[in-house]
Protein backbone atom coordinates (compact mmCIF):
# COMPACT_ATOMS: atom_id res chain seq x y z
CA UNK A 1 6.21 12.86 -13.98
CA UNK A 2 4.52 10.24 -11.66
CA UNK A 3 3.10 10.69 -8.68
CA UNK A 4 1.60 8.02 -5.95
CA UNK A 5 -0.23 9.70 -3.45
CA UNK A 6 -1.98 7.52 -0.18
CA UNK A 7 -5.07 8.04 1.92
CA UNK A 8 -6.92 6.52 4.63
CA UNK A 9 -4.70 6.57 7.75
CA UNK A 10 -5.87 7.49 10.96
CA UNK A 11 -6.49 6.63 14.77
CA UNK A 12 -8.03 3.75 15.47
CA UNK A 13 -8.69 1.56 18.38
CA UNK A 14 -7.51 -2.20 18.56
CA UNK A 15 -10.00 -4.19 16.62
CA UNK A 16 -11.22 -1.83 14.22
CA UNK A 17 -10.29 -1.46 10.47
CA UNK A 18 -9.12 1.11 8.59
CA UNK A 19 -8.89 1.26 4.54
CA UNK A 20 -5.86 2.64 2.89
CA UNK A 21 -5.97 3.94 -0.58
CA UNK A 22 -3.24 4.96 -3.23
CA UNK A 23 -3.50 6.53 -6.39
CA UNK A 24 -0.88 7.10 -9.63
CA UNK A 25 -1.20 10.27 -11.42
CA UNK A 26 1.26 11.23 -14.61
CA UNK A 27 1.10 10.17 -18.26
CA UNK A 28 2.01 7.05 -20.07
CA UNK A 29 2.78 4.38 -17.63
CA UNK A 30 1.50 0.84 -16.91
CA UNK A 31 0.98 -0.76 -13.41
CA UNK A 32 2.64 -4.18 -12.67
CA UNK A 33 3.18 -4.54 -9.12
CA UNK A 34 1.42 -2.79 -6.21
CA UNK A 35 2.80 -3.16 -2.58
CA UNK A 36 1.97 -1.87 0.73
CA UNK A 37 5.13 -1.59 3.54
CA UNK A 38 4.59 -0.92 7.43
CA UNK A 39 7.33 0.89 8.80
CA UNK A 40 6.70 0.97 12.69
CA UNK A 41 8.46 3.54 15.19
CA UNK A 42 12.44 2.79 14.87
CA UNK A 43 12.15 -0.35 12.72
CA UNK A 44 12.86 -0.77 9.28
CA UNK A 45 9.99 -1.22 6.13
CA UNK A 46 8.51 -4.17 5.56
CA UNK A 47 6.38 -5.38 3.16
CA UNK A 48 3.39 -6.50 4.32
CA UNK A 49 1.40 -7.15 1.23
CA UNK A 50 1.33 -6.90 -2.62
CA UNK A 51 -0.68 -7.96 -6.03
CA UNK A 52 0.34 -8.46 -9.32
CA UNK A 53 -0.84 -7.58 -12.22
CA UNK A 54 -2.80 -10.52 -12.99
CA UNK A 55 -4.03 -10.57 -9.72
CA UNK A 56 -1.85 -12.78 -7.55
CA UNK A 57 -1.48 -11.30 -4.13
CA UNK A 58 1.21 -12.54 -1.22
CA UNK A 59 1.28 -11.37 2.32
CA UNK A 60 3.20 -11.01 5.31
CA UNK A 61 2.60 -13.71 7.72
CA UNK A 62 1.56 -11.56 10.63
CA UNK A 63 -1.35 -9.63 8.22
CA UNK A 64 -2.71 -12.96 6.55
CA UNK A 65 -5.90 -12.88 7.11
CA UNK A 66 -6.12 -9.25 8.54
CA UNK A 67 -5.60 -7.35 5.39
CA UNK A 68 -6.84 -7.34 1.80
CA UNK A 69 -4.78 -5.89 -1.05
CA UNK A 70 -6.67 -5.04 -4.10
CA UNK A 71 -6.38 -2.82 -6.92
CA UNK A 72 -8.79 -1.11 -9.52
CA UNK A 73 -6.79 -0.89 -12.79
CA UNK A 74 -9.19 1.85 -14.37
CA UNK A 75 -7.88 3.94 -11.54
CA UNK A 76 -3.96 3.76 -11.35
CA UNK A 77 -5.20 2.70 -7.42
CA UNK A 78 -4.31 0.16 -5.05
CA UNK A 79 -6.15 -0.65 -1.17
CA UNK A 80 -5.46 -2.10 1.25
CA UNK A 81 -8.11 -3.03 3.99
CA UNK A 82 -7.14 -3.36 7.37
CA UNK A 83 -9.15 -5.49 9.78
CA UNK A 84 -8.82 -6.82 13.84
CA UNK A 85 -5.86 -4.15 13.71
CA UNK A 86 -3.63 -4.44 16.69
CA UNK A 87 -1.55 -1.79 18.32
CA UNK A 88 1.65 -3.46 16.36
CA UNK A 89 0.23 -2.39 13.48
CA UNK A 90 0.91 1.07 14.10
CA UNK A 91 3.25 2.80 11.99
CA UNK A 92 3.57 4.85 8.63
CA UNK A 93 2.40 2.86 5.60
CA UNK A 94 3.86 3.49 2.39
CA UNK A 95 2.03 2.24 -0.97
CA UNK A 96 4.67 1.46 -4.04
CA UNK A 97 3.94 1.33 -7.62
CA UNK A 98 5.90 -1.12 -9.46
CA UNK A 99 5.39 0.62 -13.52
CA UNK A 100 6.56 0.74 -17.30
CA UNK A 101 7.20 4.03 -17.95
CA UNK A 102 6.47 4.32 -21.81
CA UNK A 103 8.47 7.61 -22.38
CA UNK A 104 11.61 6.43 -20.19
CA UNK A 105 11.35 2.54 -21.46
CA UNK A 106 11.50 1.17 -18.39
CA UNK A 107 10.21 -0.25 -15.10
CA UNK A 108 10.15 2.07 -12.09
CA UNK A 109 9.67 2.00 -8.85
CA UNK A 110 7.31 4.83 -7.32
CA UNK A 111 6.72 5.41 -3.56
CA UNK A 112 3.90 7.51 -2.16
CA UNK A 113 4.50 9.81 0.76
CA UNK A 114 3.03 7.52 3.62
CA UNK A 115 -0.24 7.56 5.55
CA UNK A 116 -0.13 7.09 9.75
CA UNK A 117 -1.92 4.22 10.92
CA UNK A 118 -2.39 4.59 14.94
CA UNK A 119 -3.85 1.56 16.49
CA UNK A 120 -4.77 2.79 20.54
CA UNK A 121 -5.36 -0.68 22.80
C-alpha cells in the first residue's frame, strides 16, 4: 500500500517562505507526475504547480515566480518552495503522486493528507 505523507506547513507572515515537502512510502511503484494543489477556506483545489518526470514543471499563474516545484527521485519526494507568500496563499496544500503501480499494473493517483499554510499580513 502507498502512502504520500506532507510536511512543512506553518504560520508565516506575508513575505516570508515556507518549504513544503512530500514523501511516497510502499513497495513497487514508479513516480511520473508530482503536483501541489492550494485549497483556500471555502474554495475549491487548485493546482498550483507540478513536474514531470523528466523534469518539465508548469505553474499556476498567480505562483509563477513565487514557488519552485522540485523533486528528488532517490527519495519518492517532491517540494515545493514558497517565497514573497501573501495572505491569499493561505490554505491547506495537498501534494499528489501521479505512479505505476507494478503489482496493480497501473497508474494511480495518490493524495497526501494536506499541510496548513497560514500567511498573517
Amino acid at each position: 500500500q502507498v502512502q504520500v505523507m506532507e510536511s512543512g506547513g506553518g504560520l508565516v507572515q506575508a513575505g516570508g517562505s515556507l518549504r513544503l515537502s512530500c514523501v511516497a512510502s510502499g513497495r513497487n511503484f514508479r513516480i511520473t507526475d508530482i503536483s501541489w494543489y492550494h485549497q483556500g477556506p471555502d474554495q475549491d483545489r487548485n493546482e498550483v504547480a507540478r513536474i514531470k518526470l523528466r523534469g518539465e514543471v508548469i505553474y499556476e499563474g498567480s505562483v509563477e515566480g513565487r514557488f519552485t516545484i522540485s523533486r528528488d527521485d532517490a527519495k519518492n519526494a517532491g517540494y515545493l518552495q514558497m517565497n514573497s507568500l501573501k495572505p491569499e496563499d493561505t490554505g491547506t496544500y495537498f501534494c499528489k503522486m501521479h505512479m505505476w503501480e507494478t503489482d496493480a499494473g497501473e497508474y494511480r493517483d495518490y493524495w497526501g493528507q494536506g499541510t496548513r499554510v497560514t500567511v498573517f499580513a
